[in-house]
PDB file of N, CA and C in Angstrom:
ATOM      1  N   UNK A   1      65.537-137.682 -27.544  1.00  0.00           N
ATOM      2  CA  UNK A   1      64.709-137.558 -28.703  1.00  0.00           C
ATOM      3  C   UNK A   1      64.596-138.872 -29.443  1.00  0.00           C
ATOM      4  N   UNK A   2      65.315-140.083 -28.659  1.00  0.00           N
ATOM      5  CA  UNK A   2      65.368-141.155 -29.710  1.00  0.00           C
ATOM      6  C   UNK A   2      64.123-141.759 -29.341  1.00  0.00           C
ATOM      7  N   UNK A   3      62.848-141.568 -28.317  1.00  0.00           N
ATOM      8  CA  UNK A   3      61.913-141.568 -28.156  1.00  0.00           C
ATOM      9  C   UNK A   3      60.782-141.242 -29.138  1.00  0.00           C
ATOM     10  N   UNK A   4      61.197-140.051 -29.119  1.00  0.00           N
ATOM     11  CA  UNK A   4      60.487-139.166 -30.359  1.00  0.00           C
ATOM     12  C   UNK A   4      60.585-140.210 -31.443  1.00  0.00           C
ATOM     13  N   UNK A   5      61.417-140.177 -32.605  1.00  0.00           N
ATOM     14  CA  UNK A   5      61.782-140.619 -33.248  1.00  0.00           C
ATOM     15  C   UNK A   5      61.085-142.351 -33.460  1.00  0.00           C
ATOM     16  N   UNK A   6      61.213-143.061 -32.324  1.00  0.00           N
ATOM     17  CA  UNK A   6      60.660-144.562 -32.507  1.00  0.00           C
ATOM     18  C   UNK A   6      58.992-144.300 -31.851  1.00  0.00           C
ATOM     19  N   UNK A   7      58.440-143.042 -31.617  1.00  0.00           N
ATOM     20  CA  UNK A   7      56.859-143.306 -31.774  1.00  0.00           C
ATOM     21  C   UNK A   7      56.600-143.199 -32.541  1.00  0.00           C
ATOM     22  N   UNK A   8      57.264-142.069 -33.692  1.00  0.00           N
ATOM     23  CA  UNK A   8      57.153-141.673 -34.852  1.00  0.00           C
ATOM     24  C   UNK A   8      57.109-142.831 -35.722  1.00  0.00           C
ATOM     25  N   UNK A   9      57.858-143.815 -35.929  1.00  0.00           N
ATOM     26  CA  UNK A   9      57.978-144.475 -36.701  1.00  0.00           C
ATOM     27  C   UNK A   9      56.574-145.565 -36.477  1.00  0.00           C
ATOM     28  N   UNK A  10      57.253-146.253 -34.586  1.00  0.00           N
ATOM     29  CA  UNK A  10      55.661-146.785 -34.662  1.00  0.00           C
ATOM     30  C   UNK A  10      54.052-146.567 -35.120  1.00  0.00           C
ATOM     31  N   UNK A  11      53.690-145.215 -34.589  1.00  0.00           N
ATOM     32  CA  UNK A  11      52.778-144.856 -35.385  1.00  0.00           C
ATOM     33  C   UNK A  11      52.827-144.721 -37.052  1.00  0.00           C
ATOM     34  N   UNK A  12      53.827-144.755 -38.028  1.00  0.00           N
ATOM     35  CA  UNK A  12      53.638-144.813 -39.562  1.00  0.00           C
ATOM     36  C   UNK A  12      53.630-146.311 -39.739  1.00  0.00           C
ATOM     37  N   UNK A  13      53.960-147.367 -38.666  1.00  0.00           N
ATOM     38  CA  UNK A  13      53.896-148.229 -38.786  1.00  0.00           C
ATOM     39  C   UNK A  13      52.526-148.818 -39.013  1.00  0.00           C
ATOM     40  N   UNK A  14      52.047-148.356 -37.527  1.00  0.00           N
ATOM     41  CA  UNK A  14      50.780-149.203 -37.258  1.00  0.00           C
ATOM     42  C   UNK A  14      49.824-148.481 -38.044  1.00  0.00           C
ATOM     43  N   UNK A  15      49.953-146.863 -39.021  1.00  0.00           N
ATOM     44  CA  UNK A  15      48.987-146.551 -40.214  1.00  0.00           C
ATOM     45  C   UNK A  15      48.759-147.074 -41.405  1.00  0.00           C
ATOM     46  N   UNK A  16      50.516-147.883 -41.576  1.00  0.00           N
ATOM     47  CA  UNK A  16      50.355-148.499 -42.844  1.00  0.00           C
ATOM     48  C   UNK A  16      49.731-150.350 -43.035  1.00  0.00           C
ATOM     49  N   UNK A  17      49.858-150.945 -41.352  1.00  0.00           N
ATOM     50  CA  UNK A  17      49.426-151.686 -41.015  1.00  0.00           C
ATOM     51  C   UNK A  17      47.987-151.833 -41.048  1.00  0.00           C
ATOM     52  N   UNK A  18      47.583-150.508 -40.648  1.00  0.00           N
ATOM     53  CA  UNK A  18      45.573-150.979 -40.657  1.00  0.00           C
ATOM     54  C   UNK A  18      45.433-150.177 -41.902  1.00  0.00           C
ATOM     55  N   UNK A  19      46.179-149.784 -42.867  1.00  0.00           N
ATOM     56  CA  UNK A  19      45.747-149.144 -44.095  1.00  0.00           C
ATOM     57  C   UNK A  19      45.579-150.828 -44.847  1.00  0.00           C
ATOM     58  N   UNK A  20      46.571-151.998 -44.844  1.00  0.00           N
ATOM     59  CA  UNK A  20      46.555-153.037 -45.518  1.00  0.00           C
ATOM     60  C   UNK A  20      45.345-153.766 -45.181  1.00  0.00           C
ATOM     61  N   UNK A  21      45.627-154.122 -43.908  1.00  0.00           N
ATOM     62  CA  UNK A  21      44.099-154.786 -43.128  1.00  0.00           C
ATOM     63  C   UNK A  21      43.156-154.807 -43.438  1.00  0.00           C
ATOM     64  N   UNK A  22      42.907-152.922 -43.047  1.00  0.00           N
ATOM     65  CA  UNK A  22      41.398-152.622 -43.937  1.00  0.00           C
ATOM     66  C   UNK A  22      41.228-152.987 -45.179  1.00  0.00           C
ATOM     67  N   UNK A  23      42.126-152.783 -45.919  1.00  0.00           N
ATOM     68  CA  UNK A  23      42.013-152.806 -47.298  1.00  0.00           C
ATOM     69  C   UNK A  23      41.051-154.100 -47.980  1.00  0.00           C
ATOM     70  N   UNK A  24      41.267-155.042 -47.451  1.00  0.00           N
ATOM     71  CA  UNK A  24      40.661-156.533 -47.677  1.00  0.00           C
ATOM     72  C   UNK A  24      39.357-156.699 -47.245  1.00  0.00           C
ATOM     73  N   UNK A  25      38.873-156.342 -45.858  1.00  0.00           N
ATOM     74  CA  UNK A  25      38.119-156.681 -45.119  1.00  0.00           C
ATOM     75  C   UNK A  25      36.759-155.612 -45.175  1.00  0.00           C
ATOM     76  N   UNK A  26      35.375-155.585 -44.586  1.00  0.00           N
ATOM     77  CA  UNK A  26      34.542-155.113 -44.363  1.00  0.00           C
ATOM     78  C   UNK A  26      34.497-154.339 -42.806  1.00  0.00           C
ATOM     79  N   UNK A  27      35.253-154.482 -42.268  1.00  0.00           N
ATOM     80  CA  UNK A  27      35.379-154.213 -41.121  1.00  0.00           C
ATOM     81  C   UNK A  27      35.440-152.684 -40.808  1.00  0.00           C
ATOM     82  N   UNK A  28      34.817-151.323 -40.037  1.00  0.00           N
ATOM     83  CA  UNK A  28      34.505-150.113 -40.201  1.00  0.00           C
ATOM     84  C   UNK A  28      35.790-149.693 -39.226  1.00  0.00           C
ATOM     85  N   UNK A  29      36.470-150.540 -38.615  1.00  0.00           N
ATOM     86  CA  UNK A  29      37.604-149.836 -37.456  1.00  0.00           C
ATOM     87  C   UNK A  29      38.488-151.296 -37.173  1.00  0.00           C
ATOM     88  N   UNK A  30      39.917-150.535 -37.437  1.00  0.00           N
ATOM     89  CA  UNK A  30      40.995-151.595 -36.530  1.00  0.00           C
ATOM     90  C   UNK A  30      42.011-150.569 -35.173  1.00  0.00           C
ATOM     91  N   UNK A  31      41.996-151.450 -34.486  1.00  0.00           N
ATOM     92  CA  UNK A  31      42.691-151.309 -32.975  1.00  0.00           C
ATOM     93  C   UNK A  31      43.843-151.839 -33.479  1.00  0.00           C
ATOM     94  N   UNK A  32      45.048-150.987 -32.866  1.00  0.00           N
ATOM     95  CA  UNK A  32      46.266-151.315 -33.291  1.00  0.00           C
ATOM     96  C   UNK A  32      46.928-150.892 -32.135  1.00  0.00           C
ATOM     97  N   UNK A  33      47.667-151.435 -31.154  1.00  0.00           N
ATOM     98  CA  UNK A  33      48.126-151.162 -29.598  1.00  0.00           C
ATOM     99  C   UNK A  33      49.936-150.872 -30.119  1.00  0.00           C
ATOM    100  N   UNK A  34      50.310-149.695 -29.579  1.00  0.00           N
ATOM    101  CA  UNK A  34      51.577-149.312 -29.602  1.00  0.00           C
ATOM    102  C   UNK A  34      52.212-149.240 -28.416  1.00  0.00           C
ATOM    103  N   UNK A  35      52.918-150.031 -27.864  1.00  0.00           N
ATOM    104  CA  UNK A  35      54.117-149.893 -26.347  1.00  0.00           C
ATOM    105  C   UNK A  35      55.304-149.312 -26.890  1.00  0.00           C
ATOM    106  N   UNK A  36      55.559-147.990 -26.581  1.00  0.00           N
ATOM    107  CA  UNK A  36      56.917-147.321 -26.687  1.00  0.00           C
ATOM    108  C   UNK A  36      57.580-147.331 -25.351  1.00  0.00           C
ATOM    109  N   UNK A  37      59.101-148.348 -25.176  1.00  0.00           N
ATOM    110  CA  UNK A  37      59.471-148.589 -23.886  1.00  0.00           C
ATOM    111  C   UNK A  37      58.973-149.109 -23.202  1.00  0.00           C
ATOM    112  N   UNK A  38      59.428-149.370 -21.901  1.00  0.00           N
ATOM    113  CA  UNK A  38      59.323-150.293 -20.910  1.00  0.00           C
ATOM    114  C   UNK A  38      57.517-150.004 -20.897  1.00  0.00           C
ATOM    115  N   UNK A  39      57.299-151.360 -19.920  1.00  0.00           N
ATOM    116  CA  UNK A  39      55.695-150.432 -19.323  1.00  0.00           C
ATOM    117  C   UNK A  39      56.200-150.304 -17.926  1.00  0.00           C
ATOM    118  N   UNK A  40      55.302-149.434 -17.459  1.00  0.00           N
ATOM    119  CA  UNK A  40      55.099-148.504 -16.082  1.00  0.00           C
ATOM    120  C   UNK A  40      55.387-149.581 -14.797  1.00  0.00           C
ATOM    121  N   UNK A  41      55.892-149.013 -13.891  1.00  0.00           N
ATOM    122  CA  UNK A  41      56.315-150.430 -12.881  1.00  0.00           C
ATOM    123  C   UNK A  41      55.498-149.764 -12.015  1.00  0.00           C
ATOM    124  N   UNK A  42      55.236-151.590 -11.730  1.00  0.00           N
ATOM    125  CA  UNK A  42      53.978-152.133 -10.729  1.00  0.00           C
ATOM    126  C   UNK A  42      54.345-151.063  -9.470  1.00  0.00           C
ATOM    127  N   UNK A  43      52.766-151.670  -8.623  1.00  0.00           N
ATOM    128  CA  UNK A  43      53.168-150.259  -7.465  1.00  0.00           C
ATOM    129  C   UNK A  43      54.037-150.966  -6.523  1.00  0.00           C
ATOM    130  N   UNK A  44      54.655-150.286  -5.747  1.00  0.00           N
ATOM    131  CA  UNK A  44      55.378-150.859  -4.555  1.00  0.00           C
ATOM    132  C   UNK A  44      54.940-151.682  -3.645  1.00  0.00           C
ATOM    133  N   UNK A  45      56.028-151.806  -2.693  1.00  0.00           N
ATOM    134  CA  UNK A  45      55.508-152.382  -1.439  1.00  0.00           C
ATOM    135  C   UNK A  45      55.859-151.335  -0.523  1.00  0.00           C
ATOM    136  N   UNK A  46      54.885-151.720   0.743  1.00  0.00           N
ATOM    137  CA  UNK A  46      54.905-151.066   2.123  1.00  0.00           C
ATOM    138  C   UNK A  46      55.916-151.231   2.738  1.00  0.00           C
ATOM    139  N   UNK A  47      56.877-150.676   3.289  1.00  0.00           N
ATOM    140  CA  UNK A  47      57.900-150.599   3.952  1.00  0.00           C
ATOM    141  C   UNK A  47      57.950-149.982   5.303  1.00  0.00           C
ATOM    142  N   UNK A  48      58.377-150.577   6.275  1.00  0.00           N
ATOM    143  CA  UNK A  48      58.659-150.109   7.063  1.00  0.00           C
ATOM    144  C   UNK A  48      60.229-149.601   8.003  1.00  0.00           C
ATOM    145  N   UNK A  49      60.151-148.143   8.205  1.00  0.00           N
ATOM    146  CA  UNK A  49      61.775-147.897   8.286  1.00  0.00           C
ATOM    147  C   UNK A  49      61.900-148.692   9.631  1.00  0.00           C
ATOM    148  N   UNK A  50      63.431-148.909   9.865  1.00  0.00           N
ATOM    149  CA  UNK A  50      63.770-149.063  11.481  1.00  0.00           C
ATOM    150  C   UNK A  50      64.110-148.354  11.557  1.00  0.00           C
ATOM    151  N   UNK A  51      64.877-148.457  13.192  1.00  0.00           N
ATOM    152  CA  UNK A  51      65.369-147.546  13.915  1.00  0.00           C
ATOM    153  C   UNK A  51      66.322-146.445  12.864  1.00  0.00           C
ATOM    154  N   UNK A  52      66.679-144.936  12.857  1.00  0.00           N
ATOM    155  CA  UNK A  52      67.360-144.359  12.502  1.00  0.00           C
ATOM    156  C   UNK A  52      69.121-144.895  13.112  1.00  0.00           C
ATOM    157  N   UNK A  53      70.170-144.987  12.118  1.00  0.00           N
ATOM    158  CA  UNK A  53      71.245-146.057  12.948  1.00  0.00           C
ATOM    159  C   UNK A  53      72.320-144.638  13.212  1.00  0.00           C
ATOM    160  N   UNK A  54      71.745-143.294  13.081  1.00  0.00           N
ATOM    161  CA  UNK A  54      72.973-142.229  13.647  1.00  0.00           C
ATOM    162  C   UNK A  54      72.437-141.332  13.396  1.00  0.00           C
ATOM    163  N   UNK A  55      72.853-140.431  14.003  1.00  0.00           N
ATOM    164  CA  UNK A  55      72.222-138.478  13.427  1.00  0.00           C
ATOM    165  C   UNK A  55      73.013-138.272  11.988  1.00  0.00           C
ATOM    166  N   UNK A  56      72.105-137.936  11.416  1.00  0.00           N
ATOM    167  CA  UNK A  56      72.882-137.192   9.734  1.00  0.00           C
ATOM    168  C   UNK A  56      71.901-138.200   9.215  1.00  0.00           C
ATOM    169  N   UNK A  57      71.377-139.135   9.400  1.00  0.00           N
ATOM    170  CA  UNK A  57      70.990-140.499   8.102  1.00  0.00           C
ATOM    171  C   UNK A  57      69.432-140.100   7.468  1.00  0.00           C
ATOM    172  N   UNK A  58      69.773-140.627   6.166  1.00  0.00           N
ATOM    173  CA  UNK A  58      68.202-140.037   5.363  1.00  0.00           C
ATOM    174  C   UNK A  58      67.695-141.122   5.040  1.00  0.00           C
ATOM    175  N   UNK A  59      66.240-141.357   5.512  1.00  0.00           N
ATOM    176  CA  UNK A  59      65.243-143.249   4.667  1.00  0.00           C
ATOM    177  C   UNK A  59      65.276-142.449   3.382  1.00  0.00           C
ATOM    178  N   UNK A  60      65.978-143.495   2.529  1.00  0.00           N
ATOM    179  CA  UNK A  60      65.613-143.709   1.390  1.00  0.00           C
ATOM    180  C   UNK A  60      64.772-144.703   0.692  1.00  0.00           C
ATOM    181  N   UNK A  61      63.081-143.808   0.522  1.00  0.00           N
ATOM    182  CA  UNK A  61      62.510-145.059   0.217  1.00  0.00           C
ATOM    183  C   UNK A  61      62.657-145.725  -0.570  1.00  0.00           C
ATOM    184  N   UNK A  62      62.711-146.689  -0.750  1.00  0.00           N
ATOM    185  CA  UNK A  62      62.415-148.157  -1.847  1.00  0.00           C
ATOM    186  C   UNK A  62      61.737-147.726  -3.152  1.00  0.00           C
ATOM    187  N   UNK A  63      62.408-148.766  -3.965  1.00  0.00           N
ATOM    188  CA  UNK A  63      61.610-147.850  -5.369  1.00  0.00           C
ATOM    189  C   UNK A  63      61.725-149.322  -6.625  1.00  0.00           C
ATOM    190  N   UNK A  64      61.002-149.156  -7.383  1.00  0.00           N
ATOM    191  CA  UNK A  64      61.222-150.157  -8.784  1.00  0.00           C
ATOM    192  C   UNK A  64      62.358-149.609  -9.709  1.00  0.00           C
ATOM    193  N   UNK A  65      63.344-149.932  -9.948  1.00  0.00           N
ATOM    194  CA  UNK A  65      64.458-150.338 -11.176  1.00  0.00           C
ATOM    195  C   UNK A  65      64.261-150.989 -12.346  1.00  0.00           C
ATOM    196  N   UNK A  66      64.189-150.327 -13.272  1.00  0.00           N
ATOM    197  CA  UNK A  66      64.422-151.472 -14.586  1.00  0.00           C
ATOM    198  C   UNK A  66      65.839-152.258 -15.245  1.00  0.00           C
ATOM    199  N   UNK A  67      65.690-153.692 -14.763  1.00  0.00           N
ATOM    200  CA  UNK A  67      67.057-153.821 -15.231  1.00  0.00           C
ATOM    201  C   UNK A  67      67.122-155.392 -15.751  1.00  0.00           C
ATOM    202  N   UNK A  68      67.379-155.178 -16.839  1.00  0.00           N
ATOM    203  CA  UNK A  68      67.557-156.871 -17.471  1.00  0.00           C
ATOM    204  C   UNK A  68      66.688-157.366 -17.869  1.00  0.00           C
ATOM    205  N   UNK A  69      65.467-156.131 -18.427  1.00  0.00           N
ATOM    206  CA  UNK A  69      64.411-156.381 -19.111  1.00  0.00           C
ATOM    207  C   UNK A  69      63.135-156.360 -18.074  1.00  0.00           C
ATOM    208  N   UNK A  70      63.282-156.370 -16.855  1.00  0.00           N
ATOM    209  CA  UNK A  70      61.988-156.296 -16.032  1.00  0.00           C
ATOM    210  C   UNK A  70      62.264-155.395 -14.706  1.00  0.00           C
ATOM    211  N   UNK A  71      61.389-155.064 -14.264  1.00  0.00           N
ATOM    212  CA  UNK A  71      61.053-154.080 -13.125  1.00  0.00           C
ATOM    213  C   UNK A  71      61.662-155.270 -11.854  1.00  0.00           C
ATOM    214  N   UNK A  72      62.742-154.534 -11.059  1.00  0.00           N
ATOM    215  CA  UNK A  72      63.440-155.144  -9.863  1.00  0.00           C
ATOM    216  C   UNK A  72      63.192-153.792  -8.939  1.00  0.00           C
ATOM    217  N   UNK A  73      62.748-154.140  -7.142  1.00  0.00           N
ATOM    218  CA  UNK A  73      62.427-153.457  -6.448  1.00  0.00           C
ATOM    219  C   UNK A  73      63.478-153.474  -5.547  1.00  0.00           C
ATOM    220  N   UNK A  74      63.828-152.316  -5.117  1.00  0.00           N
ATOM    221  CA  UNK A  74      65.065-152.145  -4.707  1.00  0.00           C
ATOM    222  C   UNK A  74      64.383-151.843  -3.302  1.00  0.00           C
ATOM    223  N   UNK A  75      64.946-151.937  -1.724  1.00  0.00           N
ATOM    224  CA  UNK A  75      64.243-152.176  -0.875  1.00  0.00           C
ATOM    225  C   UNK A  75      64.995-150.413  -0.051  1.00  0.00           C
ATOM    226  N   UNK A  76      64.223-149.880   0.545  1.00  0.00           N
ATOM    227  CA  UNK A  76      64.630-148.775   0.975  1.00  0.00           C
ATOM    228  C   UNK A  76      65.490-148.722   2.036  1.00  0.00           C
ATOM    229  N   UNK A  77      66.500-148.064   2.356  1.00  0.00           N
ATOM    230  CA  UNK A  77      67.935-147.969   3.125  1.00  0.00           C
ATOM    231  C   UNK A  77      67.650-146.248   3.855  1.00  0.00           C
ATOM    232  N   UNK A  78      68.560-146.382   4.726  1.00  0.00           N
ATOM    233  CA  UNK A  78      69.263-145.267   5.801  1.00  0.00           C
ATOM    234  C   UNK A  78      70.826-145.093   5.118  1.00  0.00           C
ATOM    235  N   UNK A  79      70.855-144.121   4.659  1.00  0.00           N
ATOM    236  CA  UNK A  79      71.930-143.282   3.647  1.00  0.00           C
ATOM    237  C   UNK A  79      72.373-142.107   4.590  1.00  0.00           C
ATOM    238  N   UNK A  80      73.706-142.003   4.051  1.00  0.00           N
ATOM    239  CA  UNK A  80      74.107-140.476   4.634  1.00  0.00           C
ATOM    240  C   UNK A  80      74.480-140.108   3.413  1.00  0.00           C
ATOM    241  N   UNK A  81      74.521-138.467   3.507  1.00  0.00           N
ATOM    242  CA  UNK A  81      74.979-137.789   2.919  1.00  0.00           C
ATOM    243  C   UNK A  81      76.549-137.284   2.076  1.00  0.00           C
ATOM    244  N   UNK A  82      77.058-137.202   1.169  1.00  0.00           N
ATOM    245  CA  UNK A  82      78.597-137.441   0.978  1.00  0.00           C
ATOM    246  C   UNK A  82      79.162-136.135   1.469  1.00  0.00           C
ATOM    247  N   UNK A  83      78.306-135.112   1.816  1.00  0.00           N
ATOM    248  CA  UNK A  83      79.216-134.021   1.882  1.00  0.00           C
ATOM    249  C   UNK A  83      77.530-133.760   2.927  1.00  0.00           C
ATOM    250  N   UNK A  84      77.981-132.845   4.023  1.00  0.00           N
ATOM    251  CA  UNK A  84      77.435-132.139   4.952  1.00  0.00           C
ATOM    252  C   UNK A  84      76.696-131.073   3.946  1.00  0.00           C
ATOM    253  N   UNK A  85      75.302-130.983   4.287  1.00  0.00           N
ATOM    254  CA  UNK A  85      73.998-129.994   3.555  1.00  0.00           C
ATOM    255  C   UNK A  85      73.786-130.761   2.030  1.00  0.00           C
ATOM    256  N   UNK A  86      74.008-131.813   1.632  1.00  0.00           N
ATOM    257  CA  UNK A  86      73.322-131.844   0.548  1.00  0.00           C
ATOM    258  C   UNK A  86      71.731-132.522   1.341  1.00  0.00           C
ATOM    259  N   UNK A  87      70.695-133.410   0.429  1.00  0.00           N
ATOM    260  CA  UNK A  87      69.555-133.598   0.596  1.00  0.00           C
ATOM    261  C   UNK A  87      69.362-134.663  -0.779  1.00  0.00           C
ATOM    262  N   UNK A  88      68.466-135.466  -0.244  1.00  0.00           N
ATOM    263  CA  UNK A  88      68.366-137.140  -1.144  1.00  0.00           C
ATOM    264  C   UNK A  88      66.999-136.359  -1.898  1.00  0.00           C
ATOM    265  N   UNK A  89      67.067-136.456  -3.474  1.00  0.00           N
ATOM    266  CA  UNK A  89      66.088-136.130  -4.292  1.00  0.00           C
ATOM    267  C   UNK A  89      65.981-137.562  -4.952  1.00  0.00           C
ATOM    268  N   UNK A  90      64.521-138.007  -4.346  1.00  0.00           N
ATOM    269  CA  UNK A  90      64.088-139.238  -5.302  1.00  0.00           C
ATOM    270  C   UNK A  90      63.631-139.586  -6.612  1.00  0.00           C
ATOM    271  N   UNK A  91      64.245-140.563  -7.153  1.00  0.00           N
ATOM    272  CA  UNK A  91      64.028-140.721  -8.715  1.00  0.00           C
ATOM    273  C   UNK A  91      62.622-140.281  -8.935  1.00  0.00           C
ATOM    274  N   UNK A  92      62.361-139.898  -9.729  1.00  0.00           N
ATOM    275  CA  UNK A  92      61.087-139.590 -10.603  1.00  0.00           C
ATOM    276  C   UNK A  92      61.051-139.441 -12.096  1.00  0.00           C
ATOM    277  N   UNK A  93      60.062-139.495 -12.669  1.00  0.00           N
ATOM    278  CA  UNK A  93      59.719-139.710 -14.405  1.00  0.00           C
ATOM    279  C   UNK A  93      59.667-137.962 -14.737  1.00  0.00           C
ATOM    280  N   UNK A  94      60.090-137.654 -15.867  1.00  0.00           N
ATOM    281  CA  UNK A  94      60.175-135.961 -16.205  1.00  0.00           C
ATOM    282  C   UNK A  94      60.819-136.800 -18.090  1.00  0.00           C
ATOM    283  N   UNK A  95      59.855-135.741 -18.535  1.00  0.00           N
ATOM    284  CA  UNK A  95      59.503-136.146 -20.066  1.00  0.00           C
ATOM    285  C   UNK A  95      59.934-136.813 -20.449  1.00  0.00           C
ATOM    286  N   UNK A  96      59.458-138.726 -20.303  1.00  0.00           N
ATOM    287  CA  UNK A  96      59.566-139.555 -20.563  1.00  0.00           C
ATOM    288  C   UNK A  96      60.595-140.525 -20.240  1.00  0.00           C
ATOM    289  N   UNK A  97      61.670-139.896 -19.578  1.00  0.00           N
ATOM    290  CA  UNK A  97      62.743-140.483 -18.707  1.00  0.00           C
ATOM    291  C   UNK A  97      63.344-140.574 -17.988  1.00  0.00           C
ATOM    292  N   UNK A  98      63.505-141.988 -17.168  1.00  0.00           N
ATOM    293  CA  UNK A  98      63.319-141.855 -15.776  1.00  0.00           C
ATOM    294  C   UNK A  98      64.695-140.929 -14.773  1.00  0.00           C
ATOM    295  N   UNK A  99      64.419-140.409 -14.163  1.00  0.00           N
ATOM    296  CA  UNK A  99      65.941-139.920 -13.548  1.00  0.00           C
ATOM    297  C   UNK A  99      65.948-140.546 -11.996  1.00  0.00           C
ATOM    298  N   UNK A 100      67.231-141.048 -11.778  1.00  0.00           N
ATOM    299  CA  UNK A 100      67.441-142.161 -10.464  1.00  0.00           C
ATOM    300  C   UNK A 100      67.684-140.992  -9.708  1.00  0.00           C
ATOM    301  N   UNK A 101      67.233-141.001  -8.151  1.00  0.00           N
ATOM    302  CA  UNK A 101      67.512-140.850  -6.940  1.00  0.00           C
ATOM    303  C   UNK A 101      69.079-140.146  -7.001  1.00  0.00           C
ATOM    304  N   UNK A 102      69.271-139.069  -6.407  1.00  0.00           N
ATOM    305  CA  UNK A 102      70.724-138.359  -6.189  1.00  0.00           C
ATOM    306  C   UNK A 102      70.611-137.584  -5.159  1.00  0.00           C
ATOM    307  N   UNK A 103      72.017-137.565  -4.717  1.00  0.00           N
ATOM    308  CA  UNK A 103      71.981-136.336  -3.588  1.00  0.00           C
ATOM    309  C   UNK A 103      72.228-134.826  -4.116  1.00  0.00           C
ATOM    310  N   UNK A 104      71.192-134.210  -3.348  1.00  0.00           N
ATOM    311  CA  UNK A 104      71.877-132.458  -4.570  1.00  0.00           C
ATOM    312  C   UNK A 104      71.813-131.568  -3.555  1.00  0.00           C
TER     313      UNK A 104
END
């Protein structure tokens, strides 16, 4: 929710910002651009798996990381499993934050 919370603010920000603006000027509309969090990482690259290196192994594709202030692409691997029957669920975005890649 600390999401919530800092759009919230941004937006009273950027109202009281073009409330001043306007205030002076003749101007009928101001544009005021709000980035909450990172921006969206670039698209990937094409990968190609090799050979599978044993029975049990899962491609894990490759994916973008945010870390140290910018989008780092992590290159996709042949993983096993830690315990017999789990299954590799890849990171994906779910209301607004990101959840990394796990076995479940």
């Amino acid at each position: 929710m600390k999401i919530t919370r800092l759009l919230v603010l941004a937006l009273a920000l950027a109202a009281a910002v073009t409330t001043f603006v306007g205030a002076g000027s003749n101007a009928s509309a101001q544009v005021v651009a709000v980035n909450v969090g990172p921006p969206g990482p670039p698209p990937g690259y094409h990968e190609h798996r090799w050979h599978r290196p044993g029975p049990g192994a899962i491609w894990i594709d490759g994916h973008r990381e945010w870390r140290g202030g910018a989008w780092v692409w992590i290159g996709g691997y042949w993983g096993y499993p830690p315990r017999p029957g789990l299954v590799w669920v890849p990171g994906h975005w779910r209301h607004g934050y990101w959840h990394p890649g796990h076995w479940a």
